[in-house]
N, C-alpha and C. Protein backbone atom coordinates (compact mmCIF):
# COMPACT_ATOMS: atom_id res chain seq x y z
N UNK A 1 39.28 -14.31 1.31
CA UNK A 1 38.08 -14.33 0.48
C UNK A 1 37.93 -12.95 -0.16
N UNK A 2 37.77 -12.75 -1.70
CA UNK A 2 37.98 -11.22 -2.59
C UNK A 2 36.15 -10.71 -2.25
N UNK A 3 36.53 -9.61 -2.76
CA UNK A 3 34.97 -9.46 -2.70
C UNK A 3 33.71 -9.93 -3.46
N UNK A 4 34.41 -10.38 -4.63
CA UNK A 4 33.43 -10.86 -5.71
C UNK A 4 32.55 -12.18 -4.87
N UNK A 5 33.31 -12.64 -4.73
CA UNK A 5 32.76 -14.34 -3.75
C UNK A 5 31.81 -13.63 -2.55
N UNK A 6 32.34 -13.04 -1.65
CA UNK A 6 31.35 -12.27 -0.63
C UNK A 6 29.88 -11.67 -1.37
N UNK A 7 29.99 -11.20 -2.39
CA UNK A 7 28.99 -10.90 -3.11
C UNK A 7 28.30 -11.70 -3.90
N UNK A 8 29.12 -12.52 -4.61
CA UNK A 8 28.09 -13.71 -5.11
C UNK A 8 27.52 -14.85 -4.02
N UNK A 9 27.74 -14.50 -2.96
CA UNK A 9 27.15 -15.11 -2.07
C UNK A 9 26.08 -14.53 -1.12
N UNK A 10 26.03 -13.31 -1.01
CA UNK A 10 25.25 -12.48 -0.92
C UNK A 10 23.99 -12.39 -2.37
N UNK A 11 24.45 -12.83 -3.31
CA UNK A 11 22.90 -12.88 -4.55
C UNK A 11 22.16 -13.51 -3.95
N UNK A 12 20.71 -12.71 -4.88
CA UNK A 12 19.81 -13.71 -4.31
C UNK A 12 19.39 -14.47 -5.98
N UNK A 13 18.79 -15.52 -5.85
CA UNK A 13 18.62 -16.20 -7.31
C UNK A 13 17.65 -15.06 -8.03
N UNK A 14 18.25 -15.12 -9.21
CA UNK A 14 17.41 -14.36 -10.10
C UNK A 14 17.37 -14.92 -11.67
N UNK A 15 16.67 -14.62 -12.71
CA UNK A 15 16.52 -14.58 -13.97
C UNK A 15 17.79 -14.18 -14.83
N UNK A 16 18.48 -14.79 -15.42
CA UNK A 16 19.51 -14.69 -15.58
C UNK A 16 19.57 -13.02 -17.14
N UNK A 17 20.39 -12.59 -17.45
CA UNK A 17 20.20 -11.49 -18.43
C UNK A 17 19.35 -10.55 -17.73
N UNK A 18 19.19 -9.81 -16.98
CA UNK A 18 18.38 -8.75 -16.76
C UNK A 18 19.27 -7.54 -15.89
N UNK A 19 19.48 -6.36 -16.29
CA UNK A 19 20.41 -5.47 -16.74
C UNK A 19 20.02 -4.91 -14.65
N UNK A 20 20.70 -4.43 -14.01
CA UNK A 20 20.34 -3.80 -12.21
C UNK A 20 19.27 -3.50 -12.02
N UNK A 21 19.00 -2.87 -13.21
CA UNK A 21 17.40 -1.67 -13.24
C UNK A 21 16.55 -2.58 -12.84
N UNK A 22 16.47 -3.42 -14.02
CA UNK A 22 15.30 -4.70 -14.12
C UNK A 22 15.18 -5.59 -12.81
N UNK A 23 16.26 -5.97 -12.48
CA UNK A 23 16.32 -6.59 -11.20
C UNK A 23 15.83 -5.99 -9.88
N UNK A 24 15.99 -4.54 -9.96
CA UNK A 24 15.48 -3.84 -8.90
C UNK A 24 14.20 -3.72 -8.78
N UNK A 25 13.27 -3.99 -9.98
CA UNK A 25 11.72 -3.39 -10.29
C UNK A 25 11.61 -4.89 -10.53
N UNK A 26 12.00 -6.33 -10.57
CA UNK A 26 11.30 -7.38 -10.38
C UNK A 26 12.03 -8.76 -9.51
N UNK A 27 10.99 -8.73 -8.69
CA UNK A 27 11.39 -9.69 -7.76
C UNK A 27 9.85 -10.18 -6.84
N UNK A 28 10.04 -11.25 -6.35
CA UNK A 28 8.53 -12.08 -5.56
C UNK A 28 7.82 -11.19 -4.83
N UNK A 29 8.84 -10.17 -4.20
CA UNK A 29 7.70 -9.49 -3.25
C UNK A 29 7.04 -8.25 -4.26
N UNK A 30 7.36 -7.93 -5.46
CA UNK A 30 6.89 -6.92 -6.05
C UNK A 30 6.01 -7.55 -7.09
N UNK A 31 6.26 -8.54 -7.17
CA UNK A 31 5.22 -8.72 -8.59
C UNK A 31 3.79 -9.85 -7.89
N UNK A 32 2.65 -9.78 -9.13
CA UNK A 32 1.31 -9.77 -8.63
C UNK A 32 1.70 -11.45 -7.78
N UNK A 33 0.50 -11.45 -6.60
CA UNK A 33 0.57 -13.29 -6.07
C UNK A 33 -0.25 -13.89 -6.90
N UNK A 34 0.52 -15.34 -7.44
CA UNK A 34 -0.47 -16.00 -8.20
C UNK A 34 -1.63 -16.02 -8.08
N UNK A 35 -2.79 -16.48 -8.39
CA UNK A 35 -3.95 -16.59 -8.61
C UNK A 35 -4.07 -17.87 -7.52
N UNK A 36 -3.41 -19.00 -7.39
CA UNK A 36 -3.88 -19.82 -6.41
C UNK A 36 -3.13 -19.29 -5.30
N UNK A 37 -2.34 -18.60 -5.20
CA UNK A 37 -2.17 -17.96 -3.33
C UNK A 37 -2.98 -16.96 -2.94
N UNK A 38 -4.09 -16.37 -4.00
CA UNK A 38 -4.75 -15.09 -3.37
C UNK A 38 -6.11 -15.69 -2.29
N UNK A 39 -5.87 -15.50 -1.29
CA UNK A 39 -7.03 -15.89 -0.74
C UNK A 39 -8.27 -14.64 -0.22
N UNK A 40 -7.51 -13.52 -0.37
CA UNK A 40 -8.75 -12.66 -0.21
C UNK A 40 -9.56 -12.48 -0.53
N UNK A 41 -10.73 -12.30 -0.25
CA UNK A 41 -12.28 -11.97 -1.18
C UNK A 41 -12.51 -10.43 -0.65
N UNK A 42 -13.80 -10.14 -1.38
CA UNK A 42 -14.14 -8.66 -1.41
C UNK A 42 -14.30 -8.51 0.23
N UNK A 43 -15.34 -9.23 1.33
CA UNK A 43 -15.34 -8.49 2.60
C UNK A 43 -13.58 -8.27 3.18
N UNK A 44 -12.15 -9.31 2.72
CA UNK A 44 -11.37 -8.61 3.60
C UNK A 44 -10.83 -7.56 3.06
N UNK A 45 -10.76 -7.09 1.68
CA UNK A 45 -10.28 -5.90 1.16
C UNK A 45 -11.80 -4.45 1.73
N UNK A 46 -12.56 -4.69 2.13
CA UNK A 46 -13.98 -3.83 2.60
C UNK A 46 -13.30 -3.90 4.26
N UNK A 47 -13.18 -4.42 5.04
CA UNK A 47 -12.52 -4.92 6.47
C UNK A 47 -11.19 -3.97 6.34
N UNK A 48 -10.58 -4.10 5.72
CA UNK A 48 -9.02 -3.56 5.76
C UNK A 48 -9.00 -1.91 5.07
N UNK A 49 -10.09 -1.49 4.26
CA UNK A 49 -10.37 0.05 4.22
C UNK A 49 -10.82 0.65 5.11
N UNK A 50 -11.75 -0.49 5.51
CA UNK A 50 -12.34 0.22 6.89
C UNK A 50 -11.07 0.87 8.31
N UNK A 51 -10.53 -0.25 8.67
CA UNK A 51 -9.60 -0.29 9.23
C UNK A 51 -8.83 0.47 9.44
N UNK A 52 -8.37 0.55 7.80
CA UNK A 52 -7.18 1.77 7.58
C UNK A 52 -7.38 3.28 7.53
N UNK A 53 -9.05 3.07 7.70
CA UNK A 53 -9.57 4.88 7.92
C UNK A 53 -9.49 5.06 9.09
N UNK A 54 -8.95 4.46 10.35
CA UNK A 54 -8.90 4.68 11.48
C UNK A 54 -7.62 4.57 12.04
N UNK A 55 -6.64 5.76 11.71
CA UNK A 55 -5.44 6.20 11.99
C UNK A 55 -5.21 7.61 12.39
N UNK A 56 -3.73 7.76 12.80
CA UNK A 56 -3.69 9.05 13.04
C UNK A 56 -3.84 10.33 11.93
N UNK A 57 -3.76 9.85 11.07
CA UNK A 57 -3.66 10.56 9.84
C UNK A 57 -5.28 11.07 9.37
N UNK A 58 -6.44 10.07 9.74
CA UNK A 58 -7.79 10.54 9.35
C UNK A 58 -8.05 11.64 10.58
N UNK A 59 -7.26 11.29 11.96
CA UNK A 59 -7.58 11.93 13.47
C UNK A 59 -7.53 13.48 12.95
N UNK A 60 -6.48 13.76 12.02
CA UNK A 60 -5.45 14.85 12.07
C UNK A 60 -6.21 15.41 10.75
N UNK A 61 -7.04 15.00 9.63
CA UNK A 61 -7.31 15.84 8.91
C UNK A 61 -8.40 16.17 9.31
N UNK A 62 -9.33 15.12 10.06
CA UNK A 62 -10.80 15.39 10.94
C UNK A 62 -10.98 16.96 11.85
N UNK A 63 -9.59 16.56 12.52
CA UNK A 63 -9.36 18.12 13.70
C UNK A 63 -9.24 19.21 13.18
N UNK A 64 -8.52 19.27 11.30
CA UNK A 64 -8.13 20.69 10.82
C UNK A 64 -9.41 20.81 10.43
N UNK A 65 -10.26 20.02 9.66
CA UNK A 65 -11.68 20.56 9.49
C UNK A 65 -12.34 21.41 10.69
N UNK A 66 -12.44 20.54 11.70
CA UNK A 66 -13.50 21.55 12.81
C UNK A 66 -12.61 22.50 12.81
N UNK A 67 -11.03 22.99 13.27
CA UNK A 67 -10.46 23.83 13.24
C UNK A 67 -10.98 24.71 12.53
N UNK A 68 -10.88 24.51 11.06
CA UNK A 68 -10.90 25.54 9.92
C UNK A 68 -12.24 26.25 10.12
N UNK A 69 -13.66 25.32 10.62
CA UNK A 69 -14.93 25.98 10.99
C UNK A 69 -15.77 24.76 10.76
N UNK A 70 -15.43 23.63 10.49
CA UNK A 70 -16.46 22.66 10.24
C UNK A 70 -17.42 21.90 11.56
N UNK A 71 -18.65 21.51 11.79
CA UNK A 71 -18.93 20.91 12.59
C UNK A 71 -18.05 19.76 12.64
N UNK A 72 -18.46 18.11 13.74
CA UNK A 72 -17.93 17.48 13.90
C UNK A 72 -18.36 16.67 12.67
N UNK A 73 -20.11 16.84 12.65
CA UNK A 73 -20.63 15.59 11.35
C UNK A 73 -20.02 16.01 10.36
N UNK A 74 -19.71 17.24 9.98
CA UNK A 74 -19.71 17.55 8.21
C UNK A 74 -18.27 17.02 7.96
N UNK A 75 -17.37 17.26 9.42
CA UNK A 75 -15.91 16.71 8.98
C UNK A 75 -16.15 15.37 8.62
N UNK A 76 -16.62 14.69 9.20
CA UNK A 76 -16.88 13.14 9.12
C UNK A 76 -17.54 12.97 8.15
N UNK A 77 -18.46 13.99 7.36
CA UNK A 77 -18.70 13.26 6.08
C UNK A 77 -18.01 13.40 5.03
N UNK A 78 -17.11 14.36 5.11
CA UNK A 78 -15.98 14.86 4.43
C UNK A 78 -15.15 14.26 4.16
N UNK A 79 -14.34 13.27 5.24
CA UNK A 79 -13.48 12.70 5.30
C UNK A 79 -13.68 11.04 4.87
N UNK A 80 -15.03 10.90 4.65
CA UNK A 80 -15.60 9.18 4.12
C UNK A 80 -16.03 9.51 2.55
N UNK A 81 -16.35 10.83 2.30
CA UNK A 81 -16.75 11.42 0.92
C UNK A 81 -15.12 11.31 0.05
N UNK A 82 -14.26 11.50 0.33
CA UNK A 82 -12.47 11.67 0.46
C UNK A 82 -12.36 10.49 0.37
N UNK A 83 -12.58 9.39 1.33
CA UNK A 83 -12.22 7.80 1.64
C UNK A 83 -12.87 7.25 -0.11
N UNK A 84 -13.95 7.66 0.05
CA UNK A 84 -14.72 6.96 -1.47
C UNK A 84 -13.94 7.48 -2.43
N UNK A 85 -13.96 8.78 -2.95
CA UNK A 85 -13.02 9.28 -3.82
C UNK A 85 -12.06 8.38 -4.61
N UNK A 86 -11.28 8.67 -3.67
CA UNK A 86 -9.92 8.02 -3.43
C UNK A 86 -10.06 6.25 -3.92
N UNK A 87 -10.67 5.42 -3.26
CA UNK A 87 -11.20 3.87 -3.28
C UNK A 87 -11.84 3.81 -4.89
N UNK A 88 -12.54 4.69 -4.57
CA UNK A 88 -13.23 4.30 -6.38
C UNK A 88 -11.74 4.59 -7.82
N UNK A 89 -11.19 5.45 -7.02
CA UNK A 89 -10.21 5.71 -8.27
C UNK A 89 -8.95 4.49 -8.74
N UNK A 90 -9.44 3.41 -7.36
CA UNK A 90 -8.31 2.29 -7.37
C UNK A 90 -8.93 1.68 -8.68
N UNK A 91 -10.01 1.48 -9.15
CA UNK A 91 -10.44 0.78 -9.89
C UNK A 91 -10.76 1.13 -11.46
């Protein structure tokens, strides 16, 4: 078996004419989910920010604040003042 066959068997189906590049930047898991598979509404995208502010990564910029001289509250409002920032700029 040559390699070409090992490899065309290894494709995955695609759009026929579209040059590596293109193929690399479009495929199911990258492009938007239809409109009838989205089932999220606004509380689970509000649920899942929440969520995701509670990692090691918020632990670790929280600690350099008090480090640097901050109380515990001001880090914490710092770091949800940052969370908004950031969230509002998605939009």
């Amino acid at each position: 078996m040559g390699a070409k066959t090992v490899l065309k068997k290894l494709e995955t189906e695609h759009p026929e004419g579209l040059t590596t590049s293109e193929l690399m930047l479009q495929n199911d898991d990258l492009l938007p989910v239809p409109e009838k598979f989205r089932l999220w509404k606004h509380w689970n995208f509000i649920m899942f920010w929440v969520a995701d502010g509670f990692n090691i990564n918020t632990l670790m910029i929280a600690s350099s604040m008090i480090t640097a001289g901050l109380n515990w509250w001001q880090a914490w409002i710092a770091v949800w003042i940052g969370y908004g920032v950031a969230q509002s700029s998605w939009f």
